[in-house]
C-alpha atoms as a PDB file:
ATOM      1  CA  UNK A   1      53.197  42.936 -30.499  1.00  0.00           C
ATOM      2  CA  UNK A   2      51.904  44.962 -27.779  1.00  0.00           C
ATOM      3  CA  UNK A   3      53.461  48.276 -29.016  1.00  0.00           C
ATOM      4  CA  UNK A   4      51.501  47.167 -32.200  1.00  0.00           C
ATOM      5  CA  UNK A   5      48.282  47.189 -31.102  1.00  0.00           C
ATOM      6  CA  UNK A   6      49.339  50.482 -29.183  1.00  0.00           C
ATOM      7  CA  UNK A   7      50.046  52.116 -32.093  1.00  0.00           C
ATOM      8  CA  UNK A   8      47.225  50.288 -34.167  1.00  0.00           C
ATOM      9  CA  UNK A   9      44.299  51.373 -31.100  1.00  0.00           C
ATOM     10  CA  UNK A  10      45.463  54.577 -30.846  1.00  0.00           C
ATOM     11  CA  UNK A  11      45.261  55.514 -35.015  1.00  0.00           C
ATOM     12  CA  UNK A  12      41.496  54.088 -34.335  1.00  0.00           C
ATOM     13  CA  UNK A  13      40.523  56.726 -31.883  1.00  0.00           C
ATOM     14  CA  UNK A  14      42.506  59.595 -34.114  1.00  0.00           C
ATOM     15  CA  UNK A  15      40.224  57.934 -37.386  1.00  0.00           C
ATOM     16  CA  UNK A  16      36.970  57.967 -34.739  1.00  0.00           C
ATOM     17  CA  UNK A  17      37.617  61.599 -33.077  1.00  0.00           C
ATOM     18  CA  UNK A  18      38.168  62.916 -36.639  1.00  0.00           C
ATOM     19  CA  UNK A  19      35.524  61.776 -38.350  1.00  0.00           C
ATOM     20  CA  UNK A  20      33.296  63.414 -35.378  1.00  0.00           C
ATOM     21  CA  UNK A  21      35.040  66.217 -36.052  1.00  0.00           C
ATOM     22  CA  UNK A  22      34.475  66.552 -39.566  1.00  0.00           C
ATOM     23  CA  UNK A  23      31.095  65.012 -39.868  1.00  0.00           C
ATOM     24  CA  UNK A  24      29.034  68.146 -38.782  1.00  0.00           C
ATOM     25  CA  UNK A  25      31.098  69.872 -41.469  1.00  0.00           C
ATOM     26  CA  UNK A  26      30.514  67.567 -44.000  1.00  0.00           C
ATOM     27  CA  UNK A  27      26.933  67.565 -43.380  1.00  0.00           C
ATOM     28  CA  UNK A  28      26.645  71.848 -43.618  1.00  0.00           C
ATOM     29  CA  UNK A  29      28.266  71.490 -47.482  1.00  0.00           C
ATOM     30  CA  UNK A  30      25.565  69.683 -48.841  1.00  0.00           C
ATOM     31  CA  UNK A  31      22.912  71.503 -47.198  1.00  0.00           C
ATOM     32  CA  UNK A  32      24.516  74.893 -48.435  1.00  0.00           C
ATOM     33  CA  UNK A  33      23.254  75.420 -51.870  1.00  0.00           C
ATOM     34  CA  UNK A  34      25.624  78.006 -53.192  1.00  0.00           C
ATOM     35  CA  UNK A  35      25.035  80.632 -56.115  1.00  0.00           C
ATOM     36  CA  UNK A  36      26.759  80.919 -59.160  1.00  0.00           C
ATOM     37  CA  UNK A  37      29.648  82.657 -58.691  1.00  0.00           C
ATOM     38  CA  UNK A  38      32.128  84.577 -61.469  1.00  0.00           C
ATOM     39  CA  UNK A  39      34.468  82.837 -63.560  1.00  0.00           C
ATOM     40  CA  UNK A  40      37.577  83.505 -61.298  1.00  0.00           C
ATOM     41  CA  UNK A  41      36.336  82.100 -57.842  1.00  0.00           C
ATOM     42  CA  UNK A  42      35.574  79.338 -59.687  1.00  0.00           C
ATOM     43  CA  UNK A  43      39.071  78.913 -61.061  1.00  0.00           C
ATOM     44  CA  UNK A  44      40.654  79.935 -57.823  1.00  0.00           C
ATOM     45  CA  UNK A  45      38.639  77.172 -55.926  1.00  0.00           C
ATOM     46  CA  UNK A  46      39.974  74.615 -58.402  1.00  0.00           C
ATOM     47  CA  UNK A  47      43.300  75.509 -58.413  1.00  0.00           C
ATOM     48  CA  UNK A  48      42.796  75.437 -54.235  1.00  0.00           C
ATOM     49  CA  UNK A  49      41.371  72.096 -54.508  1.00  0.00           C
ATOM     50  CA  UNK A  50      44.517  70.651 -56.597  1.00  0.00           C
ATOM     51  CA  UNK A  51      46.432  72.078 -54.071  1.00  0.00           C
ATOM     52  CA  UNK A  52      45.069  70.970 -51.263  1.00  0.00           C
ATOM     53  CA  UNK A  53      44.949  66.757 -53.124  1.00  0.00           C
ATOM     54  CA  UNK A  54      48.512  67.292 -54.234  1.00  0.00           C
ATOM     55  CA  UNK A  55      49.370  68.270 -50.382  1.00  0.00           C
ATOM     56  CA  UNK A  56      47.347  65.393 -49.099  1.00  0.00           C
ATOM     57  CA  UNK A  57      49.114  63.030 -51.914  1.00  0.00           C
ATOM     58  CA  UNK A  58      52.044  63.827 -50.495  1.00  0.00           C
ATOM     59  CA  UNK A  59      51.069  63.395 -46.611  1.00  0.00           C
ATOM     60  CA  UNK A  60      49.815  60.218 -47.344  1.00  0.00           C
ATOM     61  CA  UNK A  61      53.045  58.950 -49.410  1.00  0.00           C
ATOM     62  CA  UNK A  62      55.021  60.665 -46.557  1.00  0.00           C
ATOM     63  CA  UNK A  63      52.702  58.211 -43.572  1.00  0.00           C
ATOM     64  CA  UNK A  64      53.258  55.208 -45.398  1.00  0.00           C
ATOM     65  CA  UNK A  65      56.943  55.534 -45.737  1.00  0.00           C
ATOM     66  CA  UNK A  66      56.743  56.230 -42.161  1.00  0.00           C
ATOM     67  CA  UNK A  67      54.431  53.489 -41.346  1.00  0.00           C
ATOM     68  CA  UNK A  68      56.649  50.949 -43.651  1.00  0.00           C
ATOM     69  CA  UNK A  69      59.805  51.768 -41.612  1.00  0.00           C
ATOM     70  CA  UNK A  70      58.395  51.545 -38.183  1.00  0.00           C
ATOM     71  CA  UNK A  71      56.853  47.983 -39.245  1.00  0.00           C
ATOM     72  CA  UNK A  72      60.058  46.652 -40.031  1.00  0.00           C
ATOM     73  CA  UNK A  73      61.655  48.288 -37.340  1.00  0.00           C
ATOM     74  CA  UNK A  74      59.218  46.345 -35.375  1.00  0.00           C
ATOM     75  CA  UNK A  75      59.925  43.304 -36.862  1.00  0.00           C
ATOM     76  CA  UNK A  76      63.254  43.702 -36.551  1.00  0.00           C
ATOM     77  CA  UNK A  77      62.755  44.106 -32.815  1.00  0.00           C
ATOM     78  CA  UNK A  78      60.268  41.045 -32.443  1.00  0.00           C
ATOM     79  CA  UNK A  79      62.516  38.889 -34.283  1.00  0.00           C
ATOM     80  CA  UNK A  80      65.396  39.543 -32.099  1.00  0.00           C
ATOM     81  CA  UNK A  81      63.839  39.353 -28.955  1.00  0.00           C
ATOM     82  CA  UNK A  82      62.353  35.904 -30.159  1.00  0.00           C
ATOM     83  CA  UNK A  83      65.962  34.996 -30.546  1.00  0.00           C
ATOM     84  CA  UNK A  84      66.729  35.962 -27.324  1.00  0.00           C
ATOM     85  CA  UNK A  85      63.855  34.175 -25.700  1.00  0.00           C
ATOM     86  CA  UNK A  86      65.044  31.098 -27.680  1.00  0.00           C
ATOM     87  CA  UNK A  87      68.637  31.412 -26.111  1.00  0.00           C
ATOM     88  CA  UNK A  88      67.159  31.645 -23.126  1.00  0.00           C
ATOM     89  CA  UNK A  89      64.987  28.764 -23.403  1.00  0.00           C
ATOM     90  CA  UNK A  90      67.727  26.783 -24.258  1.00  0.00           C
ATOM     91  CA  UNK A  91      70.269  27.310 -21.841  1.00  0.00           C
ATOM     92  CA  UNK A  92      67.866  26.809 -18.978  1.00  0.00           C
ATOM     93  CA  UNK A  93      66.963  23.852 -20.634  1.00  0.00           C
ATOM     94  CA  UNK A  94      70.725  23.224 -20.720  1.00  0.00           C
ATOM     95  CA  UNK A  95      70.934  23.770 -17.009  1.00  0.00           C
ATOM     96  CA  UNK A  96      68.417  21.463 -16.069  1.00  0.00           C
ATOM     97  CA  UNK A  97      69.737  18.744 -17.697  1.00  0.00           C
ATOM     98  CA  UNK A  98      73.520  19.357 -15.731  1.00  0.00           C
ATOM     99  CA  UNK A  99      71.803  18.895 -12.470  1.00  0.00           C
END
């Protein structure tokens, strides 16, 4: 649970100090009135574009197979150490009752 909300505080502040980041950015684009340019920028800043969503199509398939693995690895993890703490549990119970 803790390593959890580790991982989950930490992917907040990445989100937070990228957006600041990229904000200003964003901001300059739509100020930026650009004009007309020839027929092949155009089609080489589409065919960038597609390349650049296909890349970040596959970065974000690529996180969430990551992200899926580590949350059942850390399921896994929580469930056994609930066993454990269970076992425990018990055979102190168990030792109690001896005496």
């Amino acid at each position: 649970m803790l390593i959890s909300l580790i991982v989950f505080f930490i992917s907040l502040l990445g989100i937070s100090v990228f957006l600041i980041w990229k904000a200003p950015l964003l901001a300059e684009t739509f100020v930026h009135e650009e004009p007309e340019k020839d027929y092949i920028l155009n089609a080489k800043e589409k065919i960038e574009e597609g390349v650049k969503k296909e890349i970040k199509g596959r970065a974000e398939e690529l996180l969430q197979v990551i992200l899926s693995k580590l949350r059942r690895f850390l399921v896994r993890v929580e469930r056994t150490t609930t066993k454990w703490i269970y076992v425990l549990k018990r055979n102190k119970k168990k030792r109690e009752e001896e005496k």
